[in-house]
C-alpha atoms as a PDB file:
ATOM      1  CA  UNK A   1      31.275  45.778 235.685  1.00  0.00           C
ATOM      2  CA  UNK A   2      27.232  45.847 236.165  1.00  0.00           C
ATOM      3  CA  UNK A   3      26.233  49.143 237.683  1.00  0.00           C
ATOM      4  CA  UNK A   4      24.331  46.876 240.063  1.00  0.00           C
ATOM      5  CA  UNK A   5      27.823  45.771 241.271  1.00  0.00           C
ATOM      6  CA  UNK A   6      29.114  49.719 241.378  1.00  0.00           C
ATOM      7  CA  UNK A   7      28.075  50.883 245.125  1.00  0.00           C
ATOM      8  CA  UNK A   8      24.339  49.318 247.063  1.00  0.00           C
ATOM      9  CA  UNK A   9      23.012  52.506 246.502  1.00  0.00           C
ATOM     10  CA  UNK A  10      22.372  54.053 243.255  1.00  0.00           C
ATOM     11  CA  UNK A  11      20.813  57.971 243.888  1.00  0.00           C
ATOM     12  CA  UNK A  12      17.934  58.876 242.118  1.00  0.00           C
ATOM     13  CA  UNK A  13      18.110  62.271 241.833  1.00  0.00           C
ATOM     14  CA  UNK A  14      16.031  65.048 240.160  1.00  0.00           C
ATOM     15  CA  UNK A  15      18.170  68.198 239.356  1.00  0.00           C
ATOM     16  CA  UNK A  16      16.035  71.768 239.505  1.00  0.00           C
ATOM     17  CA  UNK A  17      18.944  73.980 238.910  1.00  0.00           C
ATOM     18  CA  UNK A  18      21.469  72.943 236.672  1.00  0.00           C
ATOM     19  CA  UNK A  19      24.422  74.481 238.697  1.00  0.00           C
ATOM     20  CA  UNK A  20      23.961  72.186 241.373  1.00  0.00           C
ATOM     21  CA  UNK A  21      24.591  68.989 239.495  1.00  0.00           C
ATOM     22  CA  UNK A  22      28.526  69.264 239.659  1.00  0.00           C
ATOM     23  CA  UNK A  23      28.697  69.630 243.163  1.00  0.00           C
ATOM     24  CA  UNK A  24      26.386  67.188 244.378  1.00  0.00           C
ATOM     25  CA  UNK A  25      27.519  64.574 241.647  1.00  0.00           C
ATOM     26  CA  UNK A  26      31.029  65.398 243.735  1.00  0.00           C
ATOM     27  CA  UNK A  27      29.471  64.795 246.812  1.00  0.00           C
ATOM     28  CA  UNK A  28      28.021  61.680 245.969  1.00  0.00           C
ATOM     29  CA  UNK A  29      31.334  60.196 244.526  1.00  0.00           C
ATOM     30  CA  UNK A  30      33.255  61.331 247.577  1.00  0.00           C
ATOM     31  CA  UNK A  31      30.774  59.431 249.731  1.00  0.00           C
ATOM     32  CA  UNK A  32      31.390  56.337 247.818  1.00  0.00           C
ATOM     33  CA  UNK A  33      28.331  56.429 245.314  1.00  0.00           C
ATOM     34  CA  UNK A  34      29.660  56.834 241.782  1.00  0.00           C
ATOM     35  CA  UNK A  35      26.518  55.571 240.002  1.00  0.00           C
ATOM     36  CA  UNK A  36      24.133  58.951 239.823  1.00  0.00           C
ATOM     37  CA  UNK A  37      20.499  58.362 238.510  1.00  0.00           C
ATOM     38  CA  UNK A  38      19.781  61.846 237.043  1.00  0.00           C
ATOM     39  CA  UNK A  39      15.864  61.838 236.333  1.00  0.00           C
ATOM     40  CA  UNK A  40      14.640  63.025 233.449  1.00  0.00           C
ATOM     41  CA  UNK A  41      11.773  65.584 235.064  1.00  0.00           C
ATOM     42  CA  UNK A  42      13.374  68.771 234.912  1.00  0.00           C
ATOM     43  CA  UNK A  43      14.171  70.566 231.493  1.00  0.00           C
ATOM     44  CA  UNK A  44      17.995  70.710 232.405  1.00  0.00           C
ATOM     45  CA  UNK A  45      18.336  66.648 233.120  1.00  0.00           C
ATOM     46  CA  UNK A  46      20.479  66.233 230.151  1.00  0.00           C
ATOM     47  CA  UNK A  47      22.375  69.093 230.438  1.00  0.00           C
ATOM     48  CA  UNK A  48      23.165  67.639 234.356  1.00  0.00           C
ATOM     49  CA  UNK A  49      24.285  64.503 232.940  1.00  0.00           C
ATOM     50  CA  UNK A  50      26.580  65.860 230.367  1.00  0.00           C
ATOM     51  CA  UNK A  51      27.926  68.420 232.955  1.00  0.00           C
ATOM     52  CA  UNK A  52      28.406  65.673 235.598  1.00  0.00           C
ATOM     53  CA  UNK A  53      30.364  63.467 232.455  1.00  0.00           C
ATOM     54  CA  UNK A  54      32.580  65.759 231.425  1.00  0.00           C
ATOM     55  CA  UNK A  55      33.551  67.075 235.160  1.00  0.00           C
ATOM     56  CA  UNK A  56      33.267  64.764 238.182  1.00  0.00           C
ATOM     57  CA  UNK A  57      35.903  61.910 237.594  1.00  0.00           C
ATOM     58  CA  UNK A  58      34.427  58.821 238.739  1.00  0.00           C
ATOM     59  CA  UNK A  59      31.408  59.396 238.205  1.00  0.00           C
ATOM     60  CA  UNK A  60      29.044  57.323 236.185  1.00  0.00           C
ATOM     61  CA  UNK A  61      25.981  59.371 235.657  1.00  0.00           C
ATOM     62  CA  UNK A  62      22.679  57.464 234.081  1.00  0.00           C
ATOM     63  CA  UNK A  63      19.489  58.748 232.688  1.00  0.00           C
ATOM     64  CA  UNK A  64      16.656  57.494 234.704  1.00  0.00           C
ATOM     65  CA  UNK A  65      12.603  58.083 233.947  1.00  0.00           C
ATOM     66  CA  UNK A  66      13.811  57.012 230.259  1.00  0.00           C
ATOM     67  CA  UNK A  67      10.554  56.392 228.525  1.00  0.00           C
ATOM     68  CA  UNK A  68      10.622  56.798 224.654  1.00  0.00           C
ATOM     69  CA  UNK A  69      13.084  56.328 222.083  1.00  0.00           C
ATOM     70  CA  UNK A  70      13.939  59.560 222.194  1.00  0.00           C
ATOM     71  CA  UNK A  71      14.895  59.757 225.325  1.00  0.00           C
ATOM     72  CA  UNK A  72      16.959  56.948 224.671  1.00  0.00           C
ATOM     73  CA  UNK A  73      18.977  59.005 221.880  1.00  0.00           C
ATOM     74  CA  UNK A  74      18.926  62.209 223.437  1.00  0.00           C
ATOM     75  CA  UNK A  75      20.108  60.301 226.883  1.00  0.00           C
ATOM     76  CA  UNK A  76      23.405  58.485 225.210  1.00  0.00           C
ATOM     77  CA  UNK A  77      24.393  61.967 223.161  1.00  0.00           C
ATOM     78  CA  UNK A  78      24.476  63.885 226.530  1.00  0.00           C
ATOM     79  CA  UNK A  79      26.660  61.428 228.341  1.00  0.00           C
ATOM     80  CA  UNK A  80      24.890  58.649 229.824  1.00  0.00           C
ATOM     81  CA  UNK A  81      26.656  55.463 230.697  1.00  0.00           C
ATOM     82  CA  UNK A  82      23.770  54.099 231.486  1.00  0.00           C
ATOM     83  CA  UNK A  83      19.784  53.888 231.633  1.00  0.00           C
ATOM     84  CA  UNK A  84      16.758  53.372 234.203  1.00  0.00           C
ATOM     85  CA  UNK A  85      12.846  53.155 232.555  1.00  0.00           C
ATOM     86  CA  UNK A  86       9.651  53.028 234.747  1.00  0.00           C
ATOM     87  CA  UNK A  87       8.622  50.307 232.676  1.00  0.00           C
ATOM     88  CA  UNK A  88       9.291  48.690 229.370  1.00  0.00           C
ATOM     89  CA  UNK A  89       7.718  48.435 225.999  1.00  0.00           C
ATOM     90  CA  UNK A  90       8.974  47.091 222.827  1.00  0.00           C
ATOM     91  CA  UNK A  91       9.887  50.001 221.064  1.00  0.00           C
ATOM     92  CA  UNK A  92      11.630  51.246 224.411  1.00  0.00           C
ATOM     93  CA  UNK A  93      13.690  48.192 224.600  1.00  0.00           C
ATOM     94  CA  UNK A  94      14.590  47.895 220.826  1.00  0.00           C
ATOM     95  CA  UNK A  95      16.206  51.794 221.343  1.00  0.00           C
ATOM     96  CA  UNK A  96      17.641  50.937 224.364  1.00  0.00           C
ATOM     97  CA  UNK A  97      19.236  47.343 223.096  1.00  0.00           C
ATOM     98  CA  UNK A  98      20.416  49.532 219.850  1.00  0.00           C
ATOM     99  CA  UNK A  99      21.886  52.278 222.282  1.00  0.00           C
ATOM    100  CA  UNK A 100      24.797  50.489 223.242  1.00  0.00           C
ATOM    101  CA  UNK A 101      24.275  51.833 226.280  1.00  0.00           C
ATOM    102  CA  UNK A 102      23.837  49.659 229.518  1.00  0.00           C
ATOM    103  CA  UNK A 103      20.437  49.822 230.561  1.00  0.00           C
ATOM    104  CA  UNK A 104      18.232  48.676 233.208  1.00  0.00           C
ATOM    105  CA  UNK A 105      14.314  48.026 232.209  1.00  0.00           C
ATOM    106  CA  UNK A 106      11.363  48.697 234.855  1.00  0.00           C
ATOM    107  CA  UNK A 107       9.401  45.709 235.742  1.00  0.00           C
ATOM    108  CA  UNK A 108       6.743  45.302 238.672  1.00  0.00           C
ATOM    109  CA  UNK A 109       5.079  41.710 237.975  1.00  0.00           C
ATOM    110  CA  UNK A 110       6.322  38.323 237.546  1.00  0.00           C
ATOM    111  CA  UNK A 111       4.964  38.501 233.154  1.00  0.00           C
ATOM    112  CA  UNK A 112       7.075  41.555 232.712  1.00  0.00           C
ATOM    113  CA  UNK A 113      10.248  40.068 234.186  1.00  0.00           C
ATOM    114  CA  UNK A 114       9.430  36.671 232.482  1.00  0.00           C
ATOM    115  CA  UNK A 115       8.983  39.051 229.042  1.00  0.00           C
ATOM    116  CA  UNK A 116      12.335  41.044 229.687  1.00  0.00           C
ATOM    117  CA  UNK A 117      14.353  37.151 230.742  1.00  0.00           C
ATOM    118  CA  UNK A 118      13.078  35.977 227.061  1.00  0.00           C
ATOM    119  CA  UNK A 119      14.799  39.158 225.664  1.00  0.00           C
ATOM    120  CA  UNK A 120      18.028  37.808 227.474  1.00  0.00           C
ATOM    121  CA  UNK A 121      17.906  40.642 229.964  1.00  0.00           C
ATOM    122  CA  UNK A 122      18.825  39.633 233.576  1.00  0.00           C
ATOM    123  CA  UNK A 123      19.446  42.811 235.105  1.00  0.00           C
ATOM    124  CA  UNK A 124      16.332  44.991 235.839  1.00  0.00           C
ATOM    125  CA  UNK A 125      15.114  48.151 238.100  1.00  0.00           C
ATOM    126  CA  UNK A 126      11.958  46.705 239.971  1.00  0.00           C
ATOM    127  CA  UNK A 127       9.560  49.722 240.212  1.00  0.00           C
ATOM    128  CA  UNK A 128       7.889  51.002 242.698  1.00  0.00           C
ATOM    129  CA  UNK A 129       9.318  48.776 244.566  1.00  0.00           C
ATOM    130  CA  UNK A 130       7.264  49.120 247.949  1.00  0.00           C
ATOM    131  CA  UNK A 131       3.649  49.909 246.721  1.00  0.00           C
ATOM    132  CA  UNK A 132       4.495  46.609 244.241  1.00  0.00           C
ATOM    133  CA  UNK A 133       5.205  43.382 247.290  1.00  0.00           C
ATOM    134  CA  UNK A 134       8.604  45.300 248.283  1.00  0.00           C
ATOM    135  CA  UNK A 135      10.980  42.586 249.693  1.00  0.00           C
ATOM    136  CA  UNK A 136       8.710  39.660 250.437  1.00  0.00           C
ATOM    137  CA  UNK A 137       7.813  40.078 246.583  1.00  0.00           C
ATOM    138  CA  UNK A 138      11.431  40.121 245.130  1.00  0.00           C
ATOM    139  CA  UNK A 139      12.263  36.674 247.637  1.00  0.00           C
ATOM    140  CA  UNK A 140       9.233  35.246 245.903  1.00  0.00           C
ATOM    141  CA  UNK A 141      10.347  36.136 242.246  1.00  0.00           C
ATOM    142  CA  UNK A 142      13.596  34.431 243.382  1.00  0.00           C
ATOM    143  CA  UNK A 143      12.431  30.874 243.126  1.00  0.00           C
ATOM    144  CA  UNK A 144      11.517  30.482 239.454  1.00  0.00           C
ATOM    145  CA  UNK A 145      13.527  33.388 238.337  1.00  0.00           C
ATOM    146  CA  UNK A 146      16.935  32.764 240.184  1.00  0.00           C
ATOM    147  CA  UNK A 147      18.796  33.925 237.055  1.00  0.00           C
ATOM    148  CA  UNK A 148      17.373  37.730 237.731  1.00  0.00           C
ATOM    149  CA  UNK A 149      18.846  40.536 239.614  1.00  0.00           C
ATOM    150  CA  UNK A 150      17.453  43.593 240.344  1.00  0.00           C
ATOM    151  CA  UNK A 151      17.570  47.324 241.599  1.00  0.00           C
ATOM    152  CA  UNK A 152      14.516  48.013 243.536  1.00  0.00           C
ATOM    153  CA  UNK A 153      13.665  51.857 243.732  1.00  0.00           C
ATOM    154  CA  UNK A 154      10.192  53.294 244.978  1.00  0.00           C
ATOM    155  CA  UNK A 155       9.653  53.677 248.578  1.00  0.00           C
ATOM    156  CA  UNK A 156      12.776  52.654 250.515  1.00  0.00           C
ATOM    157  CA  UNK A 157      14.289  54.622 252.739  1.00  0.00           C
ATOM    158  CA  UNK A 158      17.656  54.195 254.729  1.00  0.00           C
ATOM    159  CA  UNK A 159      16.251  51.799 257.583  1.00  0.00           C
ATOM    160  CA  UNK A 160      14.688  49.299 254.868  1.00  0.00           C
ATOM    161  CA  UNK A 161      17.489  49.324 252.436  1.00  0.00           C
ATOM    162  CA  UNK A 162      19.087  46.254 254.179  1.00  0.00           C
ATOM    163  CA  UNK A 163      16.469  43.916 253.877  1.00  0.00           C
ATOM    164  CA  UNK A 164      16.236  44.458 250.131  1.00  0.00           C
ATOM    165  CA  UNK A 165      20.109  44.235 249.952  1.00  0.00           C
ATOM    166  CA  UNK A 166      20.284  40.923 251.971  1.00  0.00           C
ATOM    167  CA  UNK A 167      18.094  39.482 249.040  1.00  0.00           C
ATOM    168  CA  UNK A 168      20.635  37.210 246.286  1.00  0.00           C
ATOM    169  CA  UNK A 169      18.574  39.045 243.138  1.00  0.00           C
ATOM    170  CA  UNK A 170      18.574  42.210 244.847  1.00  0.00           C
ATOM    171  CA  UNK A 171      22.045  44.061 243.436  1.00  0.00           C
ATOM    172  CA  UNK A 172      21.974  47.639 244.794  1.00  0.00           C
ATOM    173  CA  UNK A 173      18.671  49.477 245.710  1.00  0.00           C
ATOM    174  CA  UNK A 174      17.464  52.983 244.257  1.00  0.00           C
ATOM    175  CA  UNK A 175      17.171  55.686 246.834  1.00  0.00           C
ATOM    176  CA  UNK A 176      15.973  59.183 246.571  1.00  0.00           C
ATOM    177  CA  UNK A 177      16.719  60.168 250.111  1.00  0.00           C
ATOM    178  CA  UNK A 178      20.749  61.018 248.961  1.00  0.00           C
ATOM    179  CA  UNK A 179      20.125  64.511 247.517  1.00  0.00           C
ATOM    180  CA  UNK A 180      17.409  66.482 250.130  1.00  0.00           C
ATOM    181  CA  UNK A 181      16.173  69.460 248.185  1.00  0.00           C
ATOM    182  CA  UNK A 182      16.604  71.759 250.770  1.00  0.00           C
ATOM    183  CA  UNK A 183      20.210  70.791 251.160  1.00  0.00           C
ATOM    184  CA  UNK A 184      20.939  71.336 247.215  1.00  0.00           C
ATOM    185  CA  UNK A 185      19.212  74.714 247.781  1.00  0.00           C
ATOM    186  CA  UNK A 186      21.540  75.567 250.318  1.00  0.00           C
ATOM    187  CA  UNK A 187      24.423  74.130 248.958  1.00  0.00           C
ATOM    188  CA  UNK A 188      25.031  72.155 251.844  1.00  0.00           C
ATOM    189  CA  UNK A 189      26.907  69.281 250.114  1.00  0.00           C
ATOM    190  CA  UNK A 190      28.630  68.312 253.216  1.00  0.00           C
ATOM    191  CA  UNK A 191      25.456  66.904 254.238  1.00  0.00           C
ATOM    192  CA  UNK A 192      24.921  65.085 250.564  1.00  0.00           C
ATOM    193  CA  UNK A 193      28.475  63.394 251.010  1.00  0.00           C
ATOM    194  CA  UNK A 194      27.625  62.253 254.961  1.00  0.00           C
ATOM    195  CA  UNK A 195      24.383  60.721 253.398  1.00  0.00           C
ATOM    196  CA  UNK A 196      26.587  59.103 250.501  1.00  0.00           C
ATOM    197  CA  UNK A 197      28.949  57.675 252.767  1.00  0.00           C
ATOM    198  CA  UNK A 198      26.197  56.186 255.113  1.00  0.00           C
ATOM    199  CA  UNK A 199      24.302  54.462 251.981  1.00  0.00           C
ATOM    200  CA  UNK A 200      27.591  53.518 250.743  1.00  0.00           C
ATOM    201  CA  UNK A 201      28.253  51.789 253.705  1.00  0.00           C
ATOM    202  CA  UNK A 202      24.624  49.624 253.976  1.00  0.00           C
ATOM    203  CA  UNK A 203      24.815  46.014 253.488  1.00  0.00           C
ATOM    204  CA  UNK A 204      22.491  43.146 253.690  1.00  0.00           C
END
């Protein structure tokens, strides 16, 4: 199965302190979200991912801000069962493409997703989704690109979510908003499931 087709929420999620990524990957799952975005921003990302792969059953945890080869490498060894980039270039895709790891390229403009469709590739993140046409831009890319489905992340927040997910090419949206940095610092992942189970629940 696409991890488009996993949950309509996929949380993007940047993990400070690495003892927090178990629980909240738990959290998330319980609330129905089993794709996990874990950004690589923070010096223990990978270590998050492999933690959350070898301990939260039913998770799927991805790599996302993947933007070199090596990322790519050091991304698949730690666990990741799947991948998010910014953007794409053609060394990033040929290490992504050789990672045999699923993998979703960034694309803002109507070139890059025409560049990434001649690659084959119809599944894509749209980034930043909002600053770049948001949903009247994604309906617009869905007349001469109807083969294309995307994840829009950048900008949306829990009351917009819907209109992206009522798009056809629009799979499952990115969100941030899942894992509130002052709740991971409390450890109030009561609060991080409630939020899961709400996103989990949106639909177009």
């Amino acid at each position: 199965m696409s991890v488009l087709d996993l949950a309509p929420v996929i949380p993007v999620v940047v993990v400070d302190d690495v003892e927090t990524a178990v629980p909240m990957a738990r959290a998330l799952v319980a609330g129905g979200l089993p794709a996990i975005e874990v950004t690589l921003r923070t010096p223990c990302a990978l270590e998050a991912i492999a933690r959350i792969a070898a301990e939260v059953p039913g998770a799927v945890p991805g790599a996302g801000t993947v933007r070199t080869p090596a990322d790519v490498a050091a991304s698949a060894e730690a666990g990741a069962r799947f991948l998010v980039s910014p953007g794409a270039t053609p060394a990033l895709l040929d290490a992504m493409a050789g990672s045999g790891v699923p993998y979703l390229p960034g694309a803002a403009t109507a070139s890059e997703v025409m560049a990434l469709a001649e690659r084959g590739l119809t599944e894509m993140k749209f980034f930043p989704a909002v600053p770049a046409g948001g949903v009247a831009y994604l309906k617009a890319l869905g007349g001469p690109l109807p083969e294309v489905r995307f994840c829009p992340t950048g900008g949306i927040r829990p009351e917009t979510a819907p209109d992206f997910l009522a798009l056809p090419n629009v799979g499952c949206v990115g969100g941030t908003w899942l894992t509130p940095p002052d709740a991971l610092a409390a450890g109030d992942y009561g609060r991080v499931e409630k939020l899961a189970a709400e996103a989990a629940a949106l639909r177009g």
